[in-house]
PDB file of N, CA and C in Angstrom:
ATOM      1  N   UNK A   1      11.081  -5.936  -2.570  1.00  0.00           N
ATOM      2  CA  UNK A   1      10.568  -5.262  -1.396  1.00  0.00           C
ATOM      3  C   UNK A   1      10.907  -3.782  -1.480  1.00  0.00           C
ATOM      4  N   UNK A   2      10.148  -2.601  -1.643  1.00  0.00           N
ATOM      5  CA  UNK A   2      10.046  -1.639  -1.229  1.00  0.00           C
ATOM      6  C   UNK A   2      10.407  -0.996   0.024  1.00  0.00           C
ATOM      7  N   UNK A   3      11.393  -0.193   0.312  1.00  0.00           N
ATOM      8  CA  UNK A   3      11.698   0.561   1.468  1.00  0.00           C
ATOM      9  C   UNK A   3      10.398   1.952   1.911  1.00  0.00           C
ATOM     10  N   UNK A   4       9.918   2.537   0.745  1.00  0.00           N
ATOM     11  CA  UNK A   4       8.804   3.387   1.059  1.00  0.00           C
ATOM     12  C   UNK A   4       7.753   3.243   0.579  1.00  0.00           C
ATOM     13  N   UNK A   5       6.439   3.182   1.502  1.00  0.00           N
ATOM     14  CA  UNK A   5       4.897   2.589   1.165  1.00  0.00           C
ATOM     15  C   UNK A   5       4.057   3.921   0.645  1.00  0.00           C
ATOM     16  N   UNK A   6       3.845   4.017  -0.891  1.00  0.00           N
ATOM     17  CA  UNK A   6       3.073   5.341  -0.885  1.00  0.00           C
ATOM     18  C   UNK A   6       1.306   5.126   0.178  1.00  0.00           C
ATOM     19  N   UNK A   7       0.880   6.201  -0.132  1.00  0.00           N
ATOM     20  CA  UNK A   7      -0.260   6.104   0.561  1.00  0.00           C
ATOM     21  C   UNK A   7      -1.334   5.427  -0.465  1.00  0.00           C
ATOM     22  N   UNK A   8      -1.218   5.119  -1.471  1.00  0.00           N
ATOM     23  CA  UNK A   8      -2.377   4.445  -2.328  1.00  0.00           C
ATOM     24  C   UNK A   8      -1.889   3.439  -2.854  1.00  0.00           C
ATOM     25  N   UNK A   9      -1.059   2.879  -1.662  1.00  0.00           N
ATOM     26  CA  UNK A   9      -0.681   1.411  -1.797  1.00  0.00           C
ATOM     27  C   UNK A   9      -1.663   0.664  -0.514  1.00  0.00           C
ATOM     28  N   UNK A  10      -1.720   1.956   0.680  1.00  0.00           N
ATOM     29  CA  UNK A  10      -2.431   1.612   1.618  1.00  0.00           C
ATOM     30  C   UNK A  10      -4.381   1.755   1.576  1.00  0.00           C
ATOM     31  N   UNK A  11      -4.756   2.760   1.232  1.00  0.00           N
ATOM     32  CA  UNK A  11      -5.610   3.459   0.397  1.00  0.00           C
ATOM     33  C   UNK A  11      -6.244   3.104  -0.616  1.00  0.00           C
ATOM     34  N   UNK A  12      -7.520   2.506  -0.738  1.00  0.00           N
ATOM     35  CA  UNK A  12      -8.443   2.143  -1.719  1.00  0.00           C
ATOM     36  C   UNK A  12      -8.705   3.440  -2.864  1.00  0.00           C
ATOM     37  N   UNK A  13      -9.016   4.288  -2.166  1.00  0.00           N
ATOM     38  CA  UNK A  13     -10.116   5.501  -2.563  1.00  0.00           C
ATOM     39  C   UNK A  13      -8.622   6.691  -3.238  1.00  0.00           C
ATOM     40  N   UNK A  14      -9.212   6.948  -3.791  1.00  0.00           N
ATOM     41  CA  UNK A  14      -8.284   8.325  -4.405  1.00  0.00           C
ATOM     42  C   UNK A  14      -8.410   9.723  -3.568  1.00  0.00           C
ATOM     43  N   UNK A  15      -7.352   9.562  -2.772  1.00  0.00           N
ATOM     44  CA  UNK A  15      -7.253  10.949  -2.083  1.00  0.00           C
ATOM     45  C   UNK A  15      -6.263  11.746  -2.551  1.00  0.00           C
ATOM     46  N   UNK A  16      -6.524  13.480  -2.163  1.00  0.00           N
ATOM     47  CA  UNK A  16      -5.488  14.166  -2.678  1.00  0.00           C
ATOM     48  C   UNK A  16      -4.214  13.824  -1.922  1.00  0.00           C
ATOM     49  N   UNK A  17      -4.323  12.903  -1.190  1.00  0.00           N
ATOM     50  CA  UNK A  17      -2.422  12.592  -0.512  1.00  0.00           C
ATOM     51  C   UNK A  17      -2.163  11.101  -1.053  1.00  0.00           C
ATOM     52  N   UNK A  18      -2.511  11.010  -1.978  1.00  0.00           N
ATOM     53  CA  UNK A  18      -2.245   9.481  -2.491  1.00  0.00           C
ATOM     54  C   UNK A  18      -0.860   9.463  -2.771  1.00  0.00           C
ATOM     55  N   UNK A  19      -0.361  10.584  -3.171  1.00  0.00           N
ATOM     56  CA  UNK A  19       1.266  10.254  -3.930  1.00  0.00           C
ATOM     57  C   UNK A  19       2.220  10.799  -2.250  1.00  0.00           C
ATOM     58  N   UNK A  20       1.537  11.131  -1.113  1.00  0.00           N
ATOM     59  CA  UNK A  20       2.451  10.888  -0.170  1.00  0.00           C
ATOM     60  C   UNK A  20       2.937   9.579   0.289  1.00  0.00           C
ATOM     61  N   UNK A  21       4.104   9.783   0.877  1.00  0.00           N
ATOM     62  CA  UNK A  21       4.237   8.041   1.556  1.00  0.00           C
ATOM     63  C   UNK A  21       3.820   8.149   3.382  1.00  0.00           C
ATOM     64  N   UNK A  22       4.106   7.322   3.143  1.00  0.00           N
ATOM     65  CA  UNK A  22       3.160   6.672   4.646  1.00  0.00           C
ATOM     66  C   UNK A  22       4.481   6.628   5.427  1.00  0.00           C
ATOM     67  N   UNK A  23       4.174   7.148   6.561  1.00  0.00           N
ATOM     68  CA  UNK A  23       4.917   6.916   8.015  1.00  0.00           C
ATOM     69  C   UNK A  23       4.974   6.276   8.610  1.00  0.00           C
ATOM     70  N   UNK A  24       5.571   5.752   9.271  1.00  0.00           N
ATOM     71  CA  UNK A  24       6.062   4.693   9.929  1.00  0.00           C
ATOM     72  C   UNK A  24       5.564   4.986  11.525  1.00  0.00           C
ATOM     73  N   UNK A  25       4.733   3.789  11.811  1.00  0.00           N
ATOM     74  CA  UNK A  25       4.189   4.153  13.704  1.00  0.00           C
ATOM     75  C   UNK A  25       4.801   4.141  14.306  1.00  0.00           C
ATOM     76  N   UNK A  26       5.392   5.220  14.725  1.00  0.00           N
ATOM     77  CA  UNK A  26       6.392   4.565  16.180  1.00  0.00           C
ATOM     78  C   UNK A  26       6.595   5.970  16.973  1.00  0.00           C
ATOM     79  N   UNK A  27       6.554   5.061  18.245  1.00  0.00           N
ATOM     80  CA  UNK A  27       6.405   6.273  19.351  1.00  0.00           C
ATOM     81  C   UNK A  27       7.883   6.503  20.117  1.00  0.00           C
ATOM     82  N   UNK A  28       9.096   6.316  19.739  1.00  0.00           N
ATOM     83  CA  UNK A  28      10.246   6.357  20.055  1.00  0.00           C
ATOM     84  C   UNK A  28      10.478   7.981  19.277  1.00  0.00           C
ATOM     85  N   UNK A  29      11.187   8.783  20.058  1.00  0.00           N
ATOM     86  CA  UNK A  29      11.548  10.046  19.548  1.00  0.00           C
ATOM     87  C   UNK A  29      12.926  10.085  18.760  1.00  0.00           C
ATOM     88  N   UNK A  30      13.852   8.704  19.203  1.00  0.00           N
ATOM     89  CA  UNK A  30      15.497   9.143  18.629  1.00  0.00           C
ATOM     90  C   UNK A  30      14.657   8.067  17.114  1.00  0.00           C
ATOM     91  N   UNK A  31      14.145   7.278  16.787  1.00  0.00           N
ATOM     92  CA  UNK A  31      13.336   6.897  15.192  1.00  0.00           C
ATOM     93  C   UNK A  31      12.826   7.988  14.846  1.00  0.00           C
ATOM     94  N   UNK A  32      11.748   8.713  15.521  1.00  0.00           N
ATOM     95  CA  UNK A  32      11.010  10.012  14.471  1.00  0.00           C
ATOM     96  C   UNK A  32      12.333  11.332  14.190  1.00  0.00           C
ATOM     97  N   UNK A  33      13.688  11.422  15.133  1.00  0.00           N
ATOM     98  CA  UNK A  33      14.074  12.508  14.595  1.00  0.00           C
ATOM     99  C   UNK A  33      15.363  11.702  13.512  1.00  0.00           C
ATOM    100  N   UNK A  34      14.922  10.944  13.278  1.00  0.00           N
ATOM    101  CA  UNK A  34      16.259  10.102  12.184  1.00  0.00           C
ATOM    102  C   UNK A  34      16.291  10.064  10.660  1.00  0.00           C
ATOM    103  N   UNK A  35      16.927   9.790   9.898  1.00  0.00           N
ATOM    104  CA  UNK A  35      16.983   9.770   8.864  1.00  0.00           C
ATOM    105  C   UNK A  35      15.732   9.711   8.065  1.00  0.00           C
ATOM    106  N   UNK A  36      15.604   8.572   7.968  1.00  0.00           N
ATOM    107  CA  UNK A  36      14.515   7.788   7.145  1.00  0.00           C
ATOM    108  C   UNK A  36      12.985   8.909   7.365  1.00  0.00           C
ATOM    109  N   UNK A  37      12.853   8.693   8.796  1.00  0.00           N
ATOM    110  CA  UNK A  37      11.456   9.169   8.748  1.00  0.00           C
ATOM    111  C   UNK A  37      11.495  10.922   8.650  1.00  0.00           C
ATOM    112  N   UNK A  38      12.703  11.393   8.160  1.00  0.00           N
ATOM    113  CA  UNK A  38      12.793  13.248   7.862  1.00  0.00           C
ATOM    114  C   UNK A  38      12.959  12.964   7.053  1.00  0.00           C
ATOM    115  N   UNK A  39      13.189  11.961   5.949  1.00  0.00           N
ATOM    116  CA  UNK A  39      12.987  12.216   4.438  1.00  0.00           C
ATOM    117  C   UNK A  39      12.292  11.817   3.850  1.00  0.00           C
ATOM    118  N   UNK A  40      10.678  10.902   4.384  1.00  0.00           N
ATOM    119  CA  UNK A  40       9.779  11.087   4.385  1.00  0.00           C
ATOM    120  C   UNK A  40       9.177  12.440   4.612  1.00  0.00           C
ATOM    121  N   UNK A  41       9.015  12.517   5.604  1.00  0.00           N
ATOM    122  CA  UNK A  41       8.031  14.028   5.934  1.00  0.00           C
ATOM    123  C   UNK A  41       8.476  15.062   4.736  1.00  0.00           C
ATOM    124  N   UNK A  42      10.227  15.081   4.319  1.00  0.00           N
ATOM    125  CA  UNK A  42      10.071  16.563   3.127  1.00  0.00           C
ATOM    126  C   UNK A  42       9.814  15.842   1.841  1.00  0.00           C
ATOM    127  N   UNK A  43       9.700  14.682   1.725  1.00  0.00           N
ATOM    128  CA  UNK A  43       9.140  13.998   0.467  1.00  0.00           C
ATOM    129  C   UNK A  43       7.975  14.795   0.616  1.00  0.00           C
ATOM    130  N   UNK A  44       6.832  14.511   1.355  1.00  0.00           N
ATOM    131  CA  UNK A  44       5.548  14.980   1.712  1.00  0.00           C
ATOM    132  C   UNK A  44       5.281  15.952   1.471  1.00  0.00           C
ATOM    133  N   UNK A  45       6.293  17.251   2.063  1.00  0.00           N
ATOM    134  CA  UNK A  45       6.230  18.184   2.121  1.00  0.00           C
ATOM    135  C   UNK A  45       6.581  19.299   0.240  1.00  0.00           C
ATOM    136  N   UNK A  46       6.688  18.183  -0.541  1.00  0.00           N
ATOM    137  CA  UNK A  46       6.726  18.957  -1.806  1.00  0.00           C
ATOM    138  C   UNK A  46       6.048  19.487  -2.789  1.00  0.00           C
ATOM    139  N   UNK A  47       6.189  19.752  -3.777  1.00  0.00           N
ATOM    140  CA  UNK A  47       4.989  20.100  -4.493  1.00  0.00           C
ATOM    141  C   UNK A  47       4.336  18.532  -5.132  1.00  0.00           C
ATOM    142  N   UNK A  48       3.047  18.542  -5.521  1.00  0.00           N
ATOM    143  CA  UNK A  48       2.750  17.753  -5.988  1.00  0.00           C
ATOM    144  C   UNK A  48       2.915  17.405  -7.623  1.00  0.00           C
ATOM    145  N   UNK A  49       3.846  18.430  -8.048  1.00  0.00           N
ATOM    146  CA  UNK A  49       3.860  17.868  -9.798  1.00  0.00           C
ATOM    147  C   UNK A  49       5.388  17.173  -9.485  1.00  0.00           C
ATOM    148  N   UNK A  50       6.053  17.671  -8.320  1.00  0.00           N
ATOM    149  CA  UNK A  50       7.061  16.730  -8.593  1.00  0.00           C
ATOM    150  C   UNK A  50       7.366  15.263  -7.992  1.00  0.00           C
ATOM    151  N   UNK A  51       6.374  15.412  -6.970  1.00  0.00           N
ATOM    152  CA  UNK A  51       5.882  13.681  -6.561  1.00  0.00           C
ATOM    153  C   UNK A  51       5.187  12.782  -7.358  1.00  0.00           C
ATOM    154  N   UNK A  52       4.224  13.621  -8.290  1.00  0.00           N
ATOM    155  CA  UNK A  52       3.944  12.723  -9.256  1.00  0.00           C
ATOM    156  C   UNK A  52       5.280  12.256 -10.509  1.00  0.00           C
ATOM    157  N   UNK A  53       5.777  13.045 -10.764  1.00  0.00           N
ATOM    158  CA  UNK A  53       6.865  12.699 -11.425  1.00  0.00           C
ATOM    159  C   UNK A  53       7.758  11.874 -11.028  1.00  0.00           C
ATOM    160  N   UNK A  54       8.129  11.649  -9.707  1.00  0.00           N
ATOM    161  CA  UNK A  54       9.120  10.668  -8.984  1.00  0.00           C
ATOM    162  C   UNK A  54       8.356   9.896  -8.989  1.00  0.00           C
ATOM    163  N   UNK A  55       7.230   9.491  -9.212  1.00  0.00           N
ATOM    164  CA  UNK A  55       6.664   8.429  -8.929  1.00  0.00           C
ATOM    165  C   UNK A  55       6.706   7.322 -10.408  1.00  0.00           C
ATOM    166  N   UNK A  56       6.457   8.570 -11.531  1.00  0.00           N
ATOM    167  CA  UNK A  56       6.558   7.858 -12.613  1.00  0.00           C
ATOM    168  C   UNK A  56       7.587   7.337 -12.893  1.00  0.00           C
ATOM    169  N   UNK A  57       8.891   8.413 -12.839  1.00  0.00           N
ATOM    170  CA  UNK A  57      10.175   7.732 -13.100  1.00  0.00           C
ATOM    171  C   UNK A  57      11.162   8.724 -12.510  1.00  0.00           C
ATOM    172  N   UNK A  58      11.457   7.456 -11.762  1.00  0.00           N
ATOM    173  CA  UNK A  58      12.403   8.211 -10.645  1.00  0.00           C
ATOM    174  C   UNK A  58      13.851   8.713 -11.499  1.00  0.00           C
ATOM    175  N   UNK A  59      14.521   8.615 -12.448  1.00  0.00           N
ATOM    176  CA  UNK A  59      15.571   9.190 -12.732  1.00  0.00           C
ATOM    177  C   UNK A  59      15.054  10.506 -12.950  1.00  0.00           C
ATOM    178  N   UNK A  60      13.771  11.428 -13.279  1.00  0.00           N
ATOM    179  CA  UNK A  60      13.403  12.479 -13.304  1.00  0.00           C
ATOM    180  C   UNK A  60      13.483  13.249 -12.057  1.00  0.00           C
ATOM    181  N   UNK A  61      13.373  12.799 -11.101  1.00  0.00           N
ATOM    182  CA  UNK A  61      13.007  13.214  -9.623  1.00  0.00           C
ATOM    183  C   UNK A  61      14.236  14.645  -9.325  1.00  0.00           C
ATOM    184  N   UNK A  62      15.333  14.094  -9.376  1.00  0.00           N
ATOM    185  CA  UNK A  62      16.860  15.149  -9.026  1.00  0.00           C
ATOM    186  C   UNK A  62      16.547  15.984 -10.301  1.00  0.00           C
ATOM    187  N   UNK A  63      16.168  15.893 -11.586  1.00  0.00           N
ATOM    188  CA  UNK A  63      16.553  17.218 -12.602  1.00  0.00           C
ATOM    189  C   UNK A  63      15.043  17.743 -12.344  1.00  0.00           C
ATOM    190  N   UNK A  64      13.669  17.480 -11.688  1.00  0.00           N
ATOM    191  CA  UNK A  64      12.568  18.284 -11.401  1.00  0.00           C
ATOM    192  C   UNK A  64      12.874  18.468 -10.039  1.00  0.00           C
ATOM    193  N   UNK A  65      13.645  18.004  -9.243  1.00  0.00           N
ATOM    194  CA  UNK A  65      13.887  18.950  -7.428  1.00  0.00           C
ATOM    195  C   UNK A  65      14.933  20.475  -7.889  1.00  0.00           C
ATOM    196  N   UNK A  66      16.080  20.117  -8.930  1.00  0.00           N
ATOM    197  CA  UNK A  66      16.681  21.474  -9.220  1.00  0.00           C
ATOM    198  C   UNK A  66      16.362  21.815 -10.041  1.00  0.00           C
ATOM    199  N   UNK A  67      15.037  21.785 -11.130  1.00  0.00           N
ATOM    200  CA  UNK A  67      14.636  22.758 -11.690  1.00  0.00           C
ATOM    201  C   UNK A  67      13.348  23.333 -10.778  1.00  0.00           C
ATOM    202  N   UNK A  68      12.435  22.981 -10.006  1.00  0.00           N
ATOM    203  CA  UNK A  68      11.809  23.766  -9.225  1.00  0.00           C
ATOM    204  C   UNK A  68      12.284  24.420  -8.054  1.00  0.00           C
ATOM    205  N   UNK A  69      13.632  24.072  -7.880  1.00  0.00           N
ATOM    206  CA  UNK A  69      14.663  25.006  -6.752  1.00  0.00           C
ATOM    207  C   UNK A  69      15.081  26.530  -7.029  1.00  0.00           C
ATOM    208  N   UNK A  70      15.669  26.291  -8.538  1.00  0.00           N
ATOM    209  CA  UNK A  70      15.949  27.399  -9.207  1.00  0.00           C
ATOM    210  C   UNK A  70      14.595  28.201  -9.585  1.00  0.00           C
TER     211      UNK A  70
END
């Protein structure tokens, strides 16, 4: 079981947000300002060569977040 649903798990069609993940519905404000769903949104919020890369293989993910930091 997966903790995060990308979006072209949900998603037939190839969109340019396919390598985002999907949010979670909920209309409670102390869930949207919490953990989980703010590290979604800056997942989202990254570049896209390095979401594709976490996607391929996640031990890459931390040495492409601090080499596109620097």
């Amino acid at each position: 079981m997966e903790i995060f649903t990308p979006n072209s798990d949900i998603h037939t069609k190839n969109t340019r947000s396919k390598l985002n993940l999907s949010l979670p519905q909920t209309t409670l404000t102390e869930c949207q300002k919490g953990v989980y769903f703010a590290g979604i949104k800056m997942f989202n919020h990254l570049h896209e060569n390095i979401k594709k890369n976490s996607v391929i293989a996640q031990t890459n993910f931390k040495v492409n977040l601090k080499y596109f930091f620097y």
